[in-house]
N, C-alpha and C. Protein backbone atom coordinates (compact mmCIF):
# COMPACT_ATOMS: atom_id res chain seq x y z
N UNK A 1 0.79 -1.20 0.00
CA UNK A 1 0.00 0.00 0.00
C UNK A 1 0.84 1.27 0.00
N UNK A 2 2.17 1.39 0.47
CA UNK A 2 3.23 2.14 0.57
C UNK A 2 3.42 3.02 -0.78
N UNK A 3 3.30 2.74 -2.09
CA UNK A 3 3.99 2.30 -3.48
C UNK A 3 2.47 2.88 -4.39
N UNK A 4 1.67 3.43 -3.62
CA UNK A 4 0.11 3.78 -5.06
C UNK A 4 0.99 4.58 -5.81
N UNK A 5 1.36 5.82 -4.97
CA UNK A 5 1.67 6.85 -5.91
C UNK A 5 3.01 6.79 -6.75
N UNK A 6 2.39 6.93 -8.14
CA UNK A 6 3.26 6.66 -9.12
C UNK A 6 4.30 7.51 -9.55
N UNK A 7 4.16 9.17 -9.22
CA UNK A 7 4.67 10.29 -9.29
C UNK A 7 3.53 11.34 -9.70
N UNK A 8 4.02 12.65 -10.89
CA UNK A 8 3.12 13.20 -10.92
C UNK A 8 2.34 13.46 -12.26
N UNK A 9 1.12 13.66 -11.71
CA UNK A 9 0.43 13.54 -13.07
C UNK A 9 0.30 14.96 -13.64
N UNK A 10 -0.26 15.83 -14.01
CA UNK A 10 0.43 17.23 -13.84
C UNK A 10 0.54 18.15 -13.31
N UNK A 11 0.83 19.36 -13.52
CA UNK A 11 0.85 20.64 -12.82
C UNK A 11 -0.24 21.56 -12.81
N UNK A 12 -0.92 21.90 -11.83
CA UNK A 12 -1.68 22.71 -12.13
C UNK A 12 -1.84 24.42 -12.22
N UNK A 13 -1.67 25.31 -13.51
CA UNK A 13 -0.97 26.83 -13.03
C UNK A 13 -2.53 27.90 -13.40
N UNK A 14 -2.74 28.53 -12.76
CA UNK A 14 -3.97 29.47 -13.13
C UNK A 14 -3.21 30.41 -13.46
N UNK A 15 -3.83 30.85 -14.83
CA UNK A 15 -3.14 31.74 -15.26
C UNK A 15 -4.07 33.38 -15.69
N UNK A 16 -4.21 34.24 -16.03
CA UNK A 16 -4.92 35.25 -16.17
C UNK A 16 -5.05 35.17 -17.37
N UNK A 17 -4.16 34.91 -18.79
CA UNK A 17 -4.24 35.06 -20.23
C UNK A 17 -4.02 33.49 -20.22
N UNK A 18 -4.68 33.06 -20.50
CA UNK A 18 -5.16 31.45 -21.32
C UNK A 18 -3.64 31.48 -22.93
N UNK A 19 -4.31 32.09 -23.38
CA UNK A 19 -3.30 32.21 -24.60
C UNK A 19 -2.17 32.64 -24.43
N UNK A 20 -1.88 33.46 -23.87
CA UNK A 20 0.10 34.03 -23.55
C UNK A 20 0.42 32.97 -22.80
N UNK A 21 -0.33 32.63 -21.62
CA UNK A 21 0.59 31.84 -20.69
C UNK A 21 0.56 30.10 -22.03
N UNK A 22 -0.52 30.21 -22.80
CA UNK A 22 -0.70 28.82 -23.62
C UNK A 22 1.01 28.85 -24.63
N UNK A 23 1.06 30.11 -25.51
CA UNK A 23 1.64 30.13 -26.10
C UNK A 23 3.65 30.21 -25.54
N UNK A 24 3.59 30.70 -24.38
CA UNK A 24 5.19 30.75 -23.66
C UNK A 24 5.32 29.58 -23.57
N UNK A 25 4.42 28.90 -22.68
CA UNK A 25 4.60 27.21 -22.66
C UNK A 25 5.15 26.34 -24.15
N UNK A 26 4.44 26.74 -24.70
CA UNK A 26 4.78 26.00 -26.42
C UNK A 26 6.10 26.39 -26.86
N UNK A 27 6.43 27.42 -26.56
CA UNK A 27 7.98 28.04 -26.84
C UNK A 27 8.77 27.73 -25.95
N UNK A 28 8.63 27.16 -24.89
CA UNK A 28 9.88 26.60 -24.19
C UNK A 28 10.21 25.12 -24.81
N UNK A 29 8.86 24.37 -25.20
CA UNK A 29 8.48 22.89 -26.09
C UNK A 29 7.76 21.97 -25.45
N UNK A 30 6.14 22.52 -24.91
CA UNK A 30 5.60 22.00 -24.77
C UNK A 30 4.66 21.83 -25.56
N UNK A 31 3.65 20.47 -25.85
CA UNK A 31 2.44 20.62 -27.11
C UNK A 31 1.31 20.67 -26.55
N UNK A 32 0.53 21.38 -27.12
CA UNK A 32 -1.11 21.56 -26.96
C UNK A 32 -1.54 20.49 -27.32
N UNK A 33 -2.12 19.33 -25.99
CA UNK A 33 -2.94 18.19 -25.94
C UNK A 33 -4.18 18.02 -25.93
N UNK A 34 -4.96 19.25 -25.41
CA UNK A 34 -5.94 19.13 -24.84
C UNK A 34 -6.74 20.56 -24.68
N UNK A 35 -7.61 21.15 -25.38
CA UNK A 35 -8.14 22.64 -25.04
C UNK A 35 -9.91 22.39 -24.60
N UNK A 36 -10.46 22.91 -23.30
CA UNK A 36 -11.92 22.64 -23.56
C UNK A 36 -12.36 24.00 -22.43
N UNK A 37 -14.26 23.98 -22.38
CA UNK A 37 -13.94 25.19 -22.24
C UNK A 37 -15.15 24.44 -21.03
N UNK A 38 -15.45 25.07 -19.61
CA UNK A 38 -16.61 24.78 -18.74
C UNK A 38 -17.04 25.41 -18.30
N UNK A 39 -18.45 25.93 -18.51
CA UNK A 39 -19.59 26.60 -17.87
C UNK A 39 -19.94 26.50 -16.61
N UNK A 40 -19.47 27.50 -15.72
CA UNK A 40 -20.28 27.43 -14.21
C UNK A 40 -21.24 28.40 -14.59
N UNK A 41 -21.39 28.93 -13.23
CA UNK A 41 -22.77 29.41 -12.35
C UNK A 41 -21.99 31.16 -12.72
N UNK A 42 -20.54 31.21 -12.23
CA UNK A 42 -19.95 32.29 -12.46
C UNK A 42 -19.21 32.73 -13.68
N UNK A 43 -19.42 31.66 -14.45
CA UNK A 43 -18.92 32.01 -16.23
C UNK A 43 -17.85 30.96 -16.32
N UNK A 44 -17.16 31.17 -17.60
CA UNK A 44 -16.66 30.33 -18.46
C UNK A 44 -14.93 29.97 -17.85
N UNK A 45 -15.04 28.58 -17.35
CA UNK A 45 -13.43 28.18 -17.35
C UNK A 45 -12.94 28.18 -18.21
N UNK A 46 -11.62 27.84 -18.77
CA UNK A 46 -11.06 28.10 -19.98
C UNK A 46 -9.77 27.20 -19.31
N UNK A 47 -9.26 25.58 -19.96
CA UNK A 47 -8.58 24.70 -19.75
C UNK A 47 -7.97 24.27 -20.61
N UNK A 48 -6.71 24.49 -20.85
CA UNK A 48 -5.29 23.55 -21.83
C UNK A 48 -4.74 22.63 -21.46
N UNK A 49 -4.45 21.74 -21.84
CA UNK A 49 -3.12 20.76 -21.25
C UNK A 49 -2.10 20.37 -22.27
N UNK A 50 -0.97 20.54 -21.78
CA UNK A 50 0.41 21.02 -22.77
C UNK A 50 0.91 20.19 -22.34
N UNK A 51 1.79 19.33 -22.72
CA UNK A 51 2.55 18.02 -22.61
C UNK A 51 4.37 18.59 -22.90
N UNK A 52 5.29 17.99 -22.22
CA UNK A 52 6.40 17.30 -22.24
C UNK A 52 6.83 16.16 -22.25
N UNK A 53 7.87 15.34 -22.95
CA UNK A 53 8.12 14.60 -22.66
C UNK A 53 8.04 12.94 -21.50
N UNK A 54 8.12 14.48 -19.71
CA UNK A 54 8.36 14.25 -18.94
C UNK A 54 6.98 14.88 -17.97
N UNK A 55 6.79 15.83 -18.37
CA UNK A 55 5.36 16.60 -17.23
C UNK A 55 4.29 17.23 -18.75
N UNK A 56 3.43 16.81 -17.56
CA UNK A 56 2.09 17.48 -18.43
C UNK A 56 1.62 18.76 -17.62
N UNK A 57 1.35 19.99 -17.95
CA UNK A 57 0.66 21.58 -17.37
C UNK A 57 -0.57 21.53 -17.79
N UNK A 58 -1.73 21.49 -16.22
CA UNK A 58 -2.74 21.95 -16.93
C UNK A 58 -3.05 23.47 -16.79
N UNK A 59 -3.37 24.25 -17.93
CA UNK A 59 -3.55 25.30 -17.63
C UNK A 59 -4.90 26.12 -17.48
N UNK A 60 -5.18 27.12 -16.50
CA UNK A 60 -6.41 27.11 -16.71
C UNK A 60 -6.66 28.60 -16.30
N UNK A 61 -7.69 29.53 -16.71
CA UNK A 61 -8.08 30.37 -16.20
C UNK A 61 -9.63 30.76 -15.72
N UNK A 62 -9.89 31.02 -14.80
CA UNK A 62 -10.96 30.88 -14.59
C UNK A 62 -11.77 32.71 -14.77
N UNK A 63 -12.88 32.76 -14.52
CA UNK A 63 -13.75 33.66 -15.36
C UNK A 63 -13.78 34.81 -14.28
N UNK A 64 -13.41 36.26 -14.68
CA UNK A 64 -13.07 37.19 -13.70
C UNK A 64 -13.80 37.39 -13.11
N UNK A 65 -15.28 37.06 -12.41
CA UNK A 65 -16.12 37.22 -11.09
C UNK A 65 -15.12 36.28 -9.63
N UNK A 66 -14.71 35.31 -10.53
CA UNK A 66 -14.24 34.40 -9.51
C UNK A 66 -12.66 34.28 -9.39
N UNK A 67 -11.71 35.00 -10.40
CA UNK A 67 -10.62 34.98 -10.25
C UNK A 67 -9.97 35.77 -8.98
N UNK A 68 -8.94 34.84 -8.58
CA UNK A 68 -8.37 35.68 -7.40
C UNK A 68 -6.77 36.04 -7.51
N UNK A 69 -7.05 37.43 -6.88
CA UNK A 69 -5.92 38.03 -6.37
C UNK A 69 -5.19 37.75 -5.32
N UNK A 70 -5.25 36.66 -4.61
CA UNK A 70 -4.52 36.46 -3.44
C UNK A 70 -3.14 35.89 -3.69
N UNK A 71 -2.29 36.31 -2.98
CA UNK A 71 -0.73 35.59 -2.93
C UNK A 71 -1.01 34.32 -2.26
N UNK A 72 -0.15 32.96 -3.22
CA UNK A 72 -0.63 31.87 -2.51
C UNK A 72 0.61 31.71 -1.72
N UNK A 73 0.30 31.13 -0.79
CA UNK A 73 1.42 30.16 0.03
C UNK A 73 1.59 28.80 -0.24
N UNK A 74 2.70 28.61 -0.80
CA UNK A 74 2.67 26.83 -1.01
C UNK A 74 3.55 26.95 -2.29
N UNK A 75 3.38 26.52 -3.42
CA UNK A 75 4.72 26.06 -4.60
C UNK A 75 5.12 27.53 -4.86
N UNK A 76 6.06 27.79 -4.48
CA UNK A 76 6.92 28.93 -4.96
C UNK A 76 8.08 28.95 -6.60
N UNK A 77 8.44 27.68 -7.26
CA UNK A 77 8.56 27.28 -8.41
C UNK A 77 7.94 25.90 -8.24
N UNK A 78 8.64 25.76 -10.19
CA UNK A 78 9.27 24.02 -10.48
C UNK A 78 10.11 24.54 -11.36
N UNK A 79 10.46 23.35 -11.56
CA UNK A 79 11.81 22.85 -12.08
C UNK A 79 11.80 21.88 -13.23
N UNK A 80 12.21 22.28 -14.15
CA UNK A 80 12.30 21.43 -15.33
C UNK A 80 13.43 21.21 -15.48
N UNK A 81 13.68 19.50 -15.91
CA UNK A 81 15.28 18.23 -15.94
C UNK A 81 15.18 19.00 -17.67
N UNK A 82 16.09 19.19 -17.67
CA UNK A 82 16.99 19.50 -19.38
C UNK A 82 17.84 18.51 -19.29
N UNK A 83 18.42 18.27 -20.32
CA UNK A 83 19.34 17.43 -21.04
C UNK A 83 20.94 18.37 -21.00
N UNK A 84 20.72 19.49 -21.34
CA UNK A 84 21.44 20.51 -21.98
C UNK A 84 21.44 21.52 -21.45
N UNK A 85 22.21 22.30 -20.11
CA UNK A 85 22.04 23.76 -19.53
C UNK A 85 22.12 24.62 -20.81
N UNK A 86 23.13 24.39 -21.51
CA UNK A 86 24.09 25.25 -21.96
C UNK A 86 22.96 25.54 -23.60
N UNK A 87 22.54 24.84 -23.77
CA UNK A 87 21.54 24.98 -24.85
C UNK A 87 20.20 25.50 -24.63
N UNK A 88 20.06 25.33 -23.11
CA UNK A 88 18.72 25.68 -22.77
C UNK A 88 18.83 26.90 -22.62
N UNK A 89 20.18 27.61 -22.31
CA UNK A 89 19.99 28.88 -21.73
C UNK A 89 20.68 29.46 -22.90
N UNK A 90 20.46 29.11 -24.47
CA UNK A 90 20.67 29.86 -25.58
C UNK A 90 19.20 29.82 -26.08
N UNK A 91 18.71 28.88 -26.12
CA UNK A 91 16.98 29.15 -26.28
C UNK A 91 16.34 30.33 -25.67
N UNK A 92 16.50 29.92 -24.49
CA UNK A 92 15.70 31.27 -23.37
C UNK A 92 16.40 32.42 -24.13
N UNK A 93 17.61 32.65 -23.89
CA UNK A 93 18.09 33.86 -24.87
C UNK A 93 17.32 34.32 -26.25
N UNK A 94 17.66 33.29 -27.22
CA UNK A 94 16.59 33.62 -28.49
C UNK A 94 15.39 33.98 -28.56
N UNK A 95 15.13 33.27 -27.31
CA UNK A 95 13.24 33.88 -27.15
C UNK A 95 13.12 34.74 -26.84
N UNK A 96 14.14 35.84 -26.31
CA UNK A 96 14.10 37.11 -25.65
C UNK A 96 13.48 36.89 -23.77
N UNK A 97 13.73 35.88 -23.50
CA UNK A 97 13.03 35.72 -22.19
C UNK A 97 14.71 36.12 -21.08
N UNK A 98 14.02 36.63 -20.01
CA UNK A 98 15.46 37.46 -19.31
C UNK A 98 15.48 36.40 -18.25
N UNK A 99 16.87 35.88 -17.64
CA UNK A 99 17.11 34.92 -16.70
C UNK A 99 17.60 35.65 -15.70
N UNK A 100 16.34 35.32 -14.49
CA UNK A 100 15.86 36.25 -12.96
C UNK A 100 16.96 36.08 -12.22
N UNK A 101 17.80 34.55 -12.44
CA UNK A 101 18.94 34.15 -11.41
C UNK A 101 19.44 32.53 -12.38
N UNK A 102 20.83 32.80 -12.12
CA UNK A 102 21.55 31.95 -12.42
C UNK A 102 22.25 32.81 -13.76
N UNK A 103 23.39 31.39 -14.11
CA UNK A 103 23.22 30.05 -14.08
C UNK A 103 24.07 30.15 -12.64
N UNK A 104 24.12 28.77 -11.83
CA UNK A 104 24.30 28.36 -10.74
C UNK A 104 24.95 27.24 -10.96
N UNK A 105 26.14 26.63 -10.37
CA UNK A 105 26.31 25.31 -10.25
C UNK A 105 26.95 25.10 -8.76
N UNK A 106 26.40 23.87 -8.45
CA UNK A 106 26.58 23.44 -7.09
C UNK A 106 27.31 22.17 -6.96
N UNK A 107 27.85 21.65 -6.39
CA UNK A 107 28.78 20.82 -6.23
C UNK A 107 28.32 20.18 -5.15
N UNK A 108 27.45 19.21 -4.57
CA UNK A 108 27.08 18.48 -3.06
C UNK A 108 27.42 16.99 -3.67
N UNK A 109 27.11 16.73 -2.15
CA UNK A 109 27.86 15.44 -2.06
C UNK A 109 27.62 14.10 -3.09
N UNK A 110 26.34 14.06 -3.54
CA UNK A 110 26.16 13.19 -4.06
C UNK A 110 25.94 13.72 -5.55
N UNK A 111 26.19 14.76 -6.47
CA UNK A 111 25.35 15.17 -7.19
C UNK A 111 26.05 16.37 -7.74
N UNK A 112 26.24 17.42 -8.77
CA UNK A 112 26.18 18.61 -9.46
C UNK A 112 25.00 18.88 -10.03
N UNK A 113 24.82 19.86 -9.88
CA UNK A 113 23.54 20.87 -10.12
C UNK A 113 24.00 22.21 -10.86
N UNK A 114 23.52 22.36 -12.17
CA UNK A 114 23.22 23.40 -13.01
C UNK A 114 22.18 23.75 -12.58
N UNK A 115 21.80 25.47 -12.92
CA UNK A 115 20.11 25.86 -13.01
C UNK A 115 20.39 27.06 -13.35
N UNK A 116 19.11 27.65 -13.68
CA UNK A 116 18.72 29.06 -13.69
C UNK A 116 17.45 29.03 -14.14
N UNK A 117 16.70 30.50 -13.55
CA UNK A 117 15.21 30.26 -13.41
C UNK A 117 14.77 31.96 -14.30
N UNK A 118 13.68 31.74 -14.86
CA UNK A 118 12.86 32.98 -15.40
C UNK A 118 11.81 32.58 -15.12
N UNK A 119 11.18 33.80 -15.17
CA UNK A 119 9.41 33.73 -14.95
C UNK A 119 8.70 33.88 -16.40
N UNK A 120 7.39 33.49 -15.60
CA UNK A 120 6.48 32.76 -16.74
C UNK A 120 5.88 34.37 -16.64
N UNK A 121 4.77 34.29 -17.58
CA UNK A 121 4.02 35.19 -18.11
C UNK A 121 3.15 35.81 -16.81
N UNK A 122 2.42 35.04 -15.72
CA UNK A 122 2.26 35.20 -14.31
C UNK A 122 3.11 35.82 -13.33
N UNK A 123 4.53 35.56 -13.50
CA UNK A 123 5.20 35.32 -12.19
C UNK A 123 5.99 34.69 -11.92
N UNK A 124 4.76 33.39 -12.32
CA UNK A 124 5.32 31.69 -11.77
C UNK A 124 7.03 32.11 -11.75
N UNK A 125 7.63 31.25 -11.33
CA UNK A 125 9.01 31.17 -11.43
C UNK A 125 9.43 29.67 -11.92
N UNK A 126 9.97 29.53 -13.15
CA UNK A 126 10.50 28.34 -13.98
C UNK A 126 12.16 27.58 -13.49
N UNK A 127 12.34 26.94 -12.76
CA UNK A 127 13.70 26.39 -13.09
C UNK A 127 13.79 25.70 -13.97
N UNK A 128 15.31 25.65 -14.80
CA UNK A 128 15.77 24.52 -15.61
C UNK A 128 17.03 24.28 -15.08
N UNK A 129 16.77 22.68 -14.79
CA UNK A 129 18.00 21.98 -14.15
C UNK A 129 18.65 21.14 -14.42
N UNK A 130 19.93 20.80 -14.67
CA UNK A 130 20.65 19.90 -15.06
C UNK A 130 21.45 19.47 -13.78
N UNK A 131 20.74 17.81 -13.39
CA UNK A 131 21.74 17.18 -12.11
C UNK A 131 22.33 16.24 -12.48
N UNK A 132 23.40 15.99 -12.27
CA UNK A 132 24.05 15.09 -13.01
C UNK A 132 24.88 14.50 -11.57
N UNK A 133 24.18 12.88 -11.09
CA UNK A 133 24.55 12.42 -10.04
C UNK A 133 25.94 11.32 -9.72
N UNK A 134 26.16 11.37 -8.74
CA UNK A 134 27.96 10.13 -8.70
C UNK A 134 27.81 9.58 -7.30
């Protein structure tokens, strides 16, 4: 019973622009899997799901009677495994996207760690990480 959870299934990001935050996602290389739209009581959800490789984002915005302004407490980033720091952070360059912090490399005991992080169209804060373990 220890062992259900398999890992994760995806991310969930509310976003204010459905389409900017849809389209940044696609330019880092994620694909549009999934677009649908749901009718409440307070108006129209508006739901994507964009695929990687490795993680699926669902994205969603919900309808401005009910959208909130509150600062959340709780995931402050994620982190996306690259293959490639050094390529990833010529992409981000080409895209014109500005890197908030890094690159970084860390040296611990079991492990090296590349990263550096930009924000999403929200805020959110993005890492891309390269760990490469011994």
């Amino acid at each position: 019973m220890n062992n259900l959870i398999k890992g994760i299934a995806h991310l969930g990001l509310q976003v204010s622009d459905i389409n900017k935050s849809s389209s940044f996602y696609q330019t880092l290389g994620f694909s549009l899997t999934e677009k649908f739209s749901k009718n409440t009581n307070n108006g129209e959800v508006k739901v994507e799901f964009l695929t990687s490789p490795a993680l699926t984002l669902e994205l969603y915005q919900l309808p401005n009677t009910i959208r909130s302004e509150l600062i959340y407490s709780g995931i402050e980033h994620f982190a996306l495994e690259v293959s490639d720091i050094d390529k990833m952070m010529q992409k981000i360059s080409k895209l014109g996207y500005a890197i908030n912090e890094g690159p970084i490399y860390e040296r611990r005991e079991h492990c090296e760690v590349h990263f550096f992080l930009i924000s999403g169209p929200d805020g959110e804060r993005i890492e891309f990480d390269m760990t490469k373990y011994f």
